[in-house]
N, C-alpha and C. Protein backbone atom coordinates (compact mmCIF):
# COMPACT_ATOMS: atom_id res chain seq x y z
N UNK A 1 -38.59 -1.06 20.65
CA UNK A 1 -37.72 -0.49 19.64
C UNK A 1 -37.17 -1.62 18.77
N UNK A 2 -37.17 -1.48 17.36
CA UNK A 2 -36.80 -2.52 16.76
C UNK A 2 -35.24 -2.08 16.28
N UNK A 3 -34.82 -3.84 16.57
CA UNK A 3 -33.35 -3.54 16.38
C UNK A 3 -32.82 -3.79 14.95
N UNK A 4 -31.68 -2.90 14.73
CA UNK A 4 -30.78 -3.07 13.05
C UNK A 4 -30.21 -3.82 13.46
N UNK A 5 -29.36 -4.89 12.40
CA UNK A 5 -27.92 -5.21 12.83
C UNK A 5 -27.66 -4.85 11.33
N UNK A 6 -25.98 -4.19 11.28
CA UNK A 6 -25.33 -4.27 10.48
C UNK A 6 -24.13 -4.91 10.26
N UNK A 7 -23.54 -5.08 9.00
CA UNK A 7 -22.90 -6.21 8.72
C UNK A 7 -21.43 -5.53 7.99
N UNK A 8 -20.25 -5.70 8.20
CA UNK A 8 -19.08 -5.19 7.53
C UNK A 8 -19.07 -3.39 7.94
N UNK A 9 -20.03 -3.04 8.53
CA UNK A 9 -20.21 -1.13 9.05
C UNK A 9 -19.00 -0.91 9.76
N UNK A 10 -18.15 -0.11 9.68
CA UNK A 10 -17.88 0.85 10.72
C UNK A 10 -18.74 1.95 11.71
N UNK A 11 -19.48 1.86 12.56
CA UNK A 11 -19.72 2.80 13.40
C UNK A 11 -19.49 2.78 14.83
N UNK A 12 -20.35 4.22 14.79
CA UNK A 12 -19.65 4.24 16.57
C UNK A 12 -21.38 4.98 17.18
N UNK A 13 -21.29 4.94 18.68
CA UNK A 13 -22.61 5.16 18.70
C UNK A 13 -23.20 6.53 18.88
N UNK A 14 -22.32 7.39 18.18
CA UNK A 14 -22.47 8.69 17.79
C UNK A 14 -23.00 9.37 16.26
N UNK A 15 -23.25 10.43 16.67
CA UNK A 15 -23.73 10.43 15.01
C UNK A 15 -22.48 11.23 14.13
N UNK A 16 -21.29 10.69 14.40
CA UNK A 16 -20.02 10.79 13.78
C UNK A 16 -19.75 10.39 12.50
N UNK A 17 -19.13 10.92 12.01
CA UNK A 17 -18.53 10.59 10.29
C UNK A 17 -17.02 10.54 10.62
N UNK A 18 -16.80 9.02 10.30
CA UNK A 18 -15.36 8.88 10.22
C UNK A 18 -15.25 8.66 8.60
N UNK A 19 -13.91 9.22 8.07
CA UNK A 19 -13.29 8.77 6.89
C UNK A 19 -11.82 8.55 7.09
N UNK A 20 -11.21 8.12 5.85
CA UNK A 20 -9.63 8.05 5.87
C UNK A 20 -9.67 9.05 4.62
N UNK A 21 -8.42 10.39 4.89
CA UNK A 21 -8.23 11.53 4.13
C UNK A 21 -6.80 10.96 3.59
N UNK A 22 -6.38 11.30 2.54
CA UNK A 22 -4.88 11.27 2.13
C UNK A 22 -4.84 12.05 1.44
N UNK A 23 -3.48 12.95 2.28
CA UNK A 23 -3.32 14.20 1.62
C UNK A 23 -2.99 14.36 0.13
N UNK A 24 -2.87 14.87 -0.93
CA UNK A 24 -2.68 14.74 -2.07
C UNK A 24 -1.13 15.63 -2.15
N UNK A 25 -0.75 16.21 -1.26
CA UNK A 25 0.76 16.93 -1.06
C UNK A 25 1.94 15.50 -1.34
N UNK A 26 1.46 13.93 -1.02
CA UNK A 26 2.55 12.83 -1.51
C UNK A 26 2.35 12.62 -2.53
N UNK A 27 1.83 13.43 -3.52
CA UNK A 27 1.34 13.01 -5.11
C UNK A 27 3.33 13.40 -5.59
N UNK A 28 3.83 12.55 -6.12
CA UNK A 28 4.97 12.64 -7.01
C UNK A 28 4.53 12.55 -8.58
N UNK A 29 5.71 12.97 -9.61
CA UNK A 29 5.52 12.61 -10.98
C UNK A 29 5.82 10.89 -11.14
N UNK A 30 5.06 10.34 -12.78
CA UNK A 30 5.61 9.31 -12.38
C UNK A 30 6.75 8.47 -12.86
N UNK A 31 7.36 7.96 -11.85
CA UNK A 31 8.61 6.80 -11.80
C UNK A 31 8.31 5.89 -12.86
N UNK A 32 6.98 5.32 -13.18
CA UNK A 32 7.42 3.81 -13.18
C UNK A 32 8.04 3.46 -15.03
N UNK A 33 8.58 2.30 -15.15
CA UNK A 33 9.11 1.85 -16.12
C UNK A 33 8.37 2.04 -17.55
N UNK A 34 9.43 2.83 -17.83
CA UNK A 34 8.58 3.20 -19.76
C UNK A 34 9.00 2.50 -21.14
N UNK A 35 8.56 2.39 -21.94
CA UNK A 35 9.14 1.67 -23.19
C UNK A 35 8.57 2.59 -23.92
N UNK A 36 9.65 3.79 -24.64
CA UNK A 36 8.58 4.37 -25.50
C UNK A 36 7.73 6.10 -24.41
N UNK A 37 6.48 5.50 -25.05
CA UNK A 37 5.74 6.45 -24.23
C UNK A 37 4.88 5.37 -23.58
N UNK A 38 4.91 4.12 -23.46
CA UNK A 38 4.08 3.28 -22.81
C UNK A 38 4.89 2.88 -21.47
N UNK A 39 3.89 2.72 -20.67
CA UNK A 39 4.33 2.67 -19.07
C UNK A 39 3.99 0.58 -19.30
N UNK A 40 5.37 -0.23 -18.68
CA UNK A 40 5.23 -1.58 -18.13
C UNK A 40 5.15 -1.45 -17.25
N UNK A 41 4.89 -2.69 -17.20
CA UNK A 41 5.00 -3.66 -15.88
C UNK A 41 4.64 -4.91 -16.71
N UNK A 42 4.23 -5.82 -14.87
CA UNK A 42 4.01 -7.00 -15.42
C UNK A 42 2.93 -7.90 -13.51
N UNK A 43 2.54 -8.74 -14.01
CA UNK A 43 2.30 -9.10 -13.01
C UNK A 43 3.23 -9.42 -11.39
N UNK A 44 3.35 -9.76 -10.50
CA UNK A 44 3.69 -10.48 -9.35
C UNK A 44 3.74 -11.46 -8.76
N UNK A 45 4.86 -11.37 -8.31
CA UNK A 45 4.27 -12.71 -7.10
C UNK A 45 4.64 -12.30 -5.71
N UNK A 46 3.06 -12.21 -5.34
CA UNK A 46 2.93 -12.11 -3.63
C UNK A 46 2.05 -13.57 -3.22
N UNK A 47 2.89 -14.44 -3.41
CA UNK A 47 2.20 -15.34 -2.41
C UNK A 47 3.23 -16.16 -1.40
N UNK A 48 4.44 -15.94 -1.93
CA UNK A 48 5.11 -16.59 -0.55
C UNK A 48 6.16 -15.60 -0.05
N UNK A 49 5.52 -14.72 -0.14
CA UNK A 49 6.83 -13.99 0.66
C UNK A 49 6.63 -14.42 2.28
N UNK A 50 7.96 -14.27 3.40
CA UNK A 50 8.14 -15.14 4.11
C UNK A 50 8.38 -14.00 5.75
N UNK A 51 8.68 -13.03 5.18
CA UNK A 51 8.87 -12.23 6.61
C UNK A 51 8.11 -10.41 6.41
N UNK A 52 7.56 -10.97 5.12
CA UNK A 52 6.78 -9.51 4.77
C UNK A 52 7.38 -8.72 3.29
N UNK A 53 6.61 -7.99 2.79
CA UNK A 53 6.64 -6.46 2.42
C UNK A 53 5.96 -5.47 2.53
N UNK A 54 6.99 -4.55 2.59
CA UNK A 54 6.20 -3.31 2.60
C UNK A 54 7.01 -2.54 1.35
N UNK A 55 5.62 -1.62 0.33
CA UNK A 55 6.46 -1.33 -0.48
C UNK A 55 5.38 0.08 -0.44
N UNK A 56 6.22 1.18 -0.89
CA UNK A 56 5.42 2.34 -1.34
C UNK A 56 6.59 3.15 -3.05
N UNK A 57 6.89 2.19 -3.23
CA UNK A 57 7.52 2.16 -5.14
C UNK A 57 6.07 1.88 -6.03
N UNK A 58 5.96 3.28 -6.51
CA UNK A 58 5.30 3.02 -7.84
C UNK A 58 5.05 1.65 -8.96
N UNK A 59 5.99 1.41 -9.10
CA UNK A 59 6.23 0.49 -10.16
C UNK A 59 5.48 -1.58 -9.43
N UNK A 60 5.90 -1.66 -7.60
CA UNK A 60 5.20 -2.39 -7.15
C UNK A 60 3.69 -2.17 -6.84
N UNK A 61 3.40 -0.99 -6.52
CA UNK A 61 1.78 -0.81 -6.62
C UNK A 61 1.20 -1.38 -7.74
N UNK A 62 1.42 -1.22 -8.58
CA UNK A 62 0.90 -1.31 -9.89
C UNK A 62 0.98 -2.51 -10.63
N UNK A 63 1.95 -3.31 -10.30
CA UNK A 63 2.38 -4.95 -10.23
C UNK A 63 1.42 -5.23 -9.41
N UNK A 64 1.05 -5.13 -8.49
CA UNK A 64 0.04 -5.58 -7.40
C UNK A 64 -1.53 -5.63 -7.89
N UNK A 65 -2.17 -4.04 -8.62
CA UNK A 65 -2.67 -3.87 -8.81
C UNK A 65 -2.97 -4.75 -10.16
N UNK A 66 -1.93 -5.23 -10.78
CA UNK A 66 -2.52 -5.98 -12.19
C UNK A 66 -2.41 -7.56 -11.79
N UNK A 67 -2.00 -7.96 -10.90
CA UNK A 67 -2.15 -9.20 -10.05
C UNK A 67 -3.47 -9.48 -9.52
N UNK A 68 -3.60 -8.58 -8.88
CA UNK A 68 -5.27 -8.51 -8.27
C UNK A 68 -6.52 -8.28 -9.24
N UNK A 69 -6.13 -7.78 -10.45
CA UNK A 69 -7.21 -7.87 -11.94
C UNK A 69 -7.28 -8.94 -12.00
N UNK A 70 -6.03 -10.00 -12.21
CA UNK A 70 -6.27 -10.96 -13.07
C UNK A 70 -7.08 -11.98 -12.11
N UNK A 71 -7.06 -11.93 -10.86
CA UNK A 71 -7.90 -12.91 -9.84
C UNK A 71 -9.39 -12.08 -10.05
N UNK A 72 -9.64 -11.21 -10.10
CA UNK A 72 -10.81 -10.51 -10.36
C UNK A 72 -11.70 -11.10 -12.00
N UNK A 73 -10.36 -11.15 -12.96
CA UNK A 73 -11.01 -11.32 -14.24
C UNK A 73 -10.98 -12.84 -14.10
N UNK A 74 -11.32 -13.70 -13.02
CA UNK A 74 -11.70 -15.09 -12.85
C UNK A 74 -10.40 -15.82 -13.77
N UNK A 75 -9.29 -15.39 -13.66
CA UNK A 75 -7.30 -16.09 -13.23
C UNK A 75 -7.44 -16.20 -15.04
N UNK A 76 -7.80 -14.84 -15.77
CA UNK A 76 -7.33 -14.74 -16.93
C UNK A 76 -6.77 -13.74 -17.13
N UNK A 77 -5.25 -14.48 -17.59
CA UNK A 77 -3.77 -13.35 -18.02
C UNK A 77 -4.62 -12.43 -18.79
N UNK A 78 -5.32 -12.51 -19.55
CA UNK A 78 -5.56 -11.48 -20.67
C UNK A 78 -6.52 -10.29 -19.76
N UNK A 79 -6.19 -9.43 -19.23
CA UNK A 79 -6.75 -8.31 -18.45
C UNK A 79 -7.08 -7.47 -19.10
N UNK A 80 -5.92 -6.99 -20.07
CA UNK A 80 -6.36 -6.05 -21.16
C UNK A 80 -7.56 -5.18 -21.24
N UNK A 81 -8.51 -6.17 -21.78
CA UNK A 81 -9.89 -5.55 -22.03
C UNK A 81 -10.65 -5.84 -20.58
N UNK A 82 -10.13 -6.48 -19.76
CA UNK A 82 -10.94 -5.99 -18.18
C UNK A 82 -11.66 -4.52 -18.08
N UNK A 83 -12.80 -4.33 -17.35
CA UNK A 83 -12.83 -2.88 -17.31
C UNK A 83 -12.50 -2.24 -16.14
N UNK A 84 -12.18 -2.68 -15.03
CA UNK A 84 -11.35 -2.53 -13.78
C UNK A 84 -9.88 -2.00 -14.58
N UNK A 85 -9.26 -3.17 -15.01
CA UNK A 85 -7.82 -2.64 -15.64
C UNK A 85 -7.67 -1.70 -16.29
N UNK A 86 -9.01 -1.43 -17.27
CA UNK A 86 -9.09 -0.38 -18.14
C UNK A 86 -9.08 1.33 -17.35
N UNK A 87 -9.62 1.21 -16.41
CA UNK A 87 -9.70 2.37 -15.53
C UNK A 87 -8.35 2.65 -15.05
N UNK A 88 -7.94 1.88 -14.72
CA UNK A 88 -6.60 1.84 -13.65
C UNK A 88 -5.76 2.66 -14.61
N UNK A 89 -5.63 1.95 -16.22
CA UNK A 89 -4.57 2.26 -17.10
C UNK A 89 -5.43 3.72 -17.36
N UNK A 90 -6.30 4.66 -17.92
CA UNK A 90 -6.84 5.22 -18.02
C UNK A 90 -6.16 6.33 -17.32
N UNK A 91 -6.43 5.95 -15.74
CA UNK A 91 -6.36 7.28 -15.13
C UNK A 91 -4.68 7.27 -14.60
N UNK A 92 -3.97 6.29 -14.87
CA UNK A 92 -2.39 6.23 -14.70
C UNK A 92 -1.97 6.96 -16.13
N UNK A 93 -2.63 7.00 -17.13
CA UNK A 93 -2.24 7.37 -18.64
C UNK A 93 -2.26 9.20 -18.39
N UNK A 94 -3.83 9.20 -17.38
CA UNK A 94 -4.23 10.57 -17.50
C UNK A 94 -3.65 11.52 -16.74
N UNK A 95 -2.64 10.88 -15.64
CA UNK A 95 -2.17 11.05 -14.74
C UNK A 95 -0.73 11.73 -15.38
N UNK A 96 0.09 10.64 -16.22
CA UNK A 96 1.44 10.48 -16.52
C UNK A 96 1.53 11.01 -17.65
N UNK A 97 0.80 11.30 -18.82
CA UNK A 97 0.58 11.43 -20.07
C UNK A 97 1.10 10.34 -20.78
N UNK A 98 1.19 9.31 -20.33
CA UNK A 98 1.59 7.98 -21.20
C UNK A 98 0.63 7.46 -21.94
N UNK A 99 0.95 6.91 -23.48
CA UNK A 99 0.19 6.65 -24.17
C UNK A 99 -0.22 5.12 -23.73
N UNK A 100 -0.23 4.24 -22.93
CA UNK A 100 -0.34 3.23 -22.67
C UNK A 100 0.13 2.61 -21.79
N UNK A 101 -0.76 1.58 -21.19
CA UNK A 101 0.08 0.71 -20.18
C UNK A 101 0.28 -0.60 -20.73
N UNK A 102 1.35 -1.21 -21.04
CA UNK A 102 1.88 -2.92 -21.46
C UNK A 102 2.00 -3.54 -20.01
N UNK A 103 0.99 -4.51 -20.92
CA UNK A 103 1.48 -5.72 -19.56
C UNK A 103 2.14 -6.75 -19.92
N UNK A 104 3.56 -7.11 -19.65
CA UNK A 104 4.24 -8.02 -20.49
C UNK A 104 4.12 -9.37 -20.22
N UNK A 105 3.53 -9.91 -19.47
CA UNK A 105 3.07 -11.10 -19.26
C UNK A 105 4.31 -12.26 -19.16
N UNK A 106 5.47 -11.58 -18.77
CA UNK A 106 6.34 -12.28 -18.05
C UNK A 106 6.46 -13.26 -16.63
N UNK A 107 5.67 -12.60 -15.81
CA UNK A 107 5.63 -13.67 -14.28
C UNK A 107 4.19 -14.24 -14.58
N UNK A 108 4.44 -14.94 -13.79
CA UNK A 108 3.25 -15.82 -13.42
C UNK A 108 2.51 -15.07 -12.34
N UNK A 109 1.52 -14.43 -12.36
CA UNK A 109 0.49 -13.77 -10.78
C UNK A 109 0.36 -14.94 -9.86
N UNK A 110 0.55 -14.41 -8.57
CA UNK A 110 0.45 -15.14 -7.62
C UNK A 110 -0.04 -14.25 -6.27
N UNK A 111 -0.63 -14.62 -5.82
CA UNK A 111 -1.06 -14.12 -4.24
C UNK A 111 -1.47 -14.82 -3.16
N UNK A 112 -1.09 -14.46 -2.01
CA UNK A 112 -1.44 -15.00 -1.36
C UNK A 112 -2.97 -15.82 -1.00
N UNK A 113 -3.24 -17.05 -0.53
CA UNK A 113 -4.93 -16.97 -0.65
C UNK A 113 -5.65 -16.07 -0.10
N UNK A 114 -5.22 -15.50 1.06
CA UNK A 114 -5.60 -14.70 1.63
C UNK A 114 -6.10 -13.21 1.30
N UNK A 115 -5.59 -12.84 0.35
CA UNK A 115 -5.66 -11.37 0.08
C UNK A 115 -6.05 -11.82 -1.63
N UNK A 116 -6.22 -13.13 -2.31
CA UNK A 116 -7.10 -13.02 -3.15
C UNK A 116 -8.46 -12.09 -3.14
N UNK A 117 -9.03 -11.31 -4.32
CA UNK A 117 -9.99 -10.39 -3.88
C UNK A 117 -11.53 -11.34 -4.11
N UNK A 118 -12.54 -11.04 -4.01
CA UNK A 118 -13.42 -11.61 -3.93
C UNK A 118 -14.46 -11.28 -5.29
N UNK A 119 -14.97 -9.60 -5.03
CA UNK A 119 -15.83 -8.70 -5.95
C UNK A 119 -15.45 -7.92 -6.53
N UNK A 120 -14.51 -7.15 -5.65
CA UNK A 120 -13.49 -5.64 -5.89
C UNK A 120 -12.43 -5.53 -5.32
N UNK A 121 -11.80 -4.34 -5.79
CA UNK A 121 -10.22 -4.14 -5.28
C UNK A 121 -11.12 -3.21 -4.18
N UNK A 122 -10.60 -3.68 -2.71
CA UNK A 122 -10.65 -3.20 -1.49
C UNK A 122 -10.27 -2.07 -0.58
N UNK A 123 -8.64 -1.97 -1.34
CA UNK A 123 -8.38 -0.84 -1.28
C UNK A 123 -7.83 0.32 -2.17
N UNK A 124 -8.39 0.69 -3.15
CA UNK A 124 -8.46 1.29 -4.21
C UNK A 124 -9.61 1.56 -4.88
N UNK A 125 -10.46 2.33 -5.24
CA UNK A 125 -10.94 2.21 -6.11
C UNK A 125 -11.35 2.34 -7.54
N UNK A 126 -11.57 1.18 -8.49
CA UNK A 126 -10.71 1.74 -9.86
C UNK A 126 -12.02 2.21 -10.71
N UNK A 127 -12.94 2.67 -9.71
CA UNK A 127 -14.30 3.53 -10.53
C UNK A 127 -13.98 5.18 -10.00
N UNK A 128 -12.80 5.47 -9.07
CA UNK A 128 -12.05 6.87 -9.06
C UNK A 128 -11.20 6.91 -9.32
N UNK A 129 -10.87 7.91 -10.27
CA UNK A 129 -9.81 8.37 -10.97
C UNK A 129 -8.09 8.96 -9.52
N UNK A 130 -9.19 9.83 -8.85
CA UNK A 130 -8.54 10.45 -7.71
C UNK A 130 -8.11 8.97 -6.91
N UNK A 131 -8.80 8.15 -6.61
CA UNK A 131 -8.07 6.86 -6.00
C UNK A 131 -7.10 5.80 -6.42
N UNK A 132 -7.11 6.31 -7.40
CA UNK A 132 -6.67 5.36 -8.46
C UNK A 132 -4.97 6.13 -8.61
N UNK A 133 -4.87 7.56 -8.99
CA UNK A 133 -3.76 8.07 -9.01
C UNK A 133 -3.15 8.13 -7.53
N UNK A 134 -4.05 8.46 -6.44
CA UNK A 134 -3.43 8.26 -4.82
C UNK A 134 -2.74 7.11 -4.66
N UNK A 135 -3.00 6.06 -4.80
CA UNK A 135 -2.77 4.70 -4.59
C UNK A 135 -0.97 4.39 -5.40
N UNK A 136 -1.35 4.49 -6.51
CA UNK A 136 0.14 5.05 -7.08
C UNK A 136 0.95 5.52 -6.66
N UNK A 137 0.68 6.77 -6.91
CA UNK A 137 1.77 8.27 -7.09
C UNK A 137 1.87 9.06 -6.07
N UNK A 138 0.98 8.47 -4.65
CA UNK A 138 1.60 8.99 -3.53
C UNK A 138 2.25 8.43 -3.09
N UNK A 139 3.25 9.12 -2.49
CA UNK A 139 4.54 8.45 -1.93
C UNK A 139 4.25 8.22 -0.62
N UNK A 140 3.21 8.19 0.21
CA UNK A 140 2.93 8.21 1.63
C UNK A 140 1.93 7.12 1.60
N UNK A 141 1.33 6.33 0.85
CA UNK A 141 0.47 5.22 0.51
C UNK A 141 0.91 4.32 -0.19
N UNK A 142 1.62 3.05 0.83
CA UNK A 142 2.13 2.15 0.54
C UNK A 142 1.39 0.91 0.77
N UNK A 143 1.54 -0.47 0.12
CA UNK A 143 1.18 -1.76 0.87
C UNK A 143 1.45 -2.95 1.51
N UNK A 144 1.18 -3.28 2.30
CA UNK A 144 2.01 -4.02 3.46
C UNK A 144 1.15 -5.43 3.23
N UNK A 145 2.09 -6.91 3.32
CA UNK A 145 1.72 -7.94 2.77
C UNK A 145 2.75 -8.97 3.79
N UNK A 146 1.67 -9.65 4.18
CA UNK A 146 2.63 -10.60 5.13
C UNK A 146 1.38 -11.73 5.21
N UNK A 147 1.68 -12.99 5.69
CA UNK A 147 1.20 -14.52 5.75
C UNK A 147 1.06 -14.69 7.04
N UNK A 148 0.60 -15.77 7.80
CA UNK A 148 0.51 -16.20 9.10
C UNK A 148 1.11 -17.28 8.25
């Protein structure tokens, strides 16, 4: 019998389907900071926090999420025209009816090295619309960030 190996898989040695479900009942309207009809923010800094966070606030998801573009768009502030970012703002616009997302380019992005992303955002995905508003605007899907 010739053997597979797989690499990064979850399985089990059943012919089981595991997923992760999130209910869409923590979907809230949204919170986050408006100017106008345009939704801010701005980048983050998660790289030295010292005993953790955990956050499930709108307004930090989304700081997170434009932190993790700009390491994606190879550590250029200008995300804007990213097309990762473009999705994100897209389906947060389509979500909120906001005419826009500003990124005010006030902090400096920072992250930990560790949770720098590599190819893609890992946990999100910003080629679904539905993942993209979960990740947000549920109030039961938060992210947890801590250092060794």
């Amino acid at each position: 019998m010739r053997k597979v190996k797989r690499q990064q898989v979850f399985e089990t040695p059943s012919s089981a389907v595991h997923s992760l479900a999130i209910s869409r009942e923590g979907l809230e309207p949204c919170k986050l900071p408006m100017d106008g009809t345009y939704i801010v923010t701005d980048f983050g800094d998660y790289g030295a926090y010292d005993v953790g966070i955990t956050a499930f606030d709108q307004a930090t998801k989304l700081s997170y999420l434009a932190t993790q573009c700009f390491y994606l768009n190879h550590w250029d502030e200008n995300i804007e025209e990213y097309y990762i970012w473009k999705n994100i703002c897209d389906a947060i616009c389509e979500y909120s009816g906001a005419s826009g997302v500003k990124l005010l380019h006030k902090t400096e992005p920072e992250l930990n090295h560790q949770a720098i992303p590599e190819y893609d955002l890992e946990f999100c995905n910003p080629w679904n619309k539905d993942s993209i508003i979960n990740f947000i605007f549920n109030r039961f899907v938060g992210i947890e960030m801590s250092h060794d």
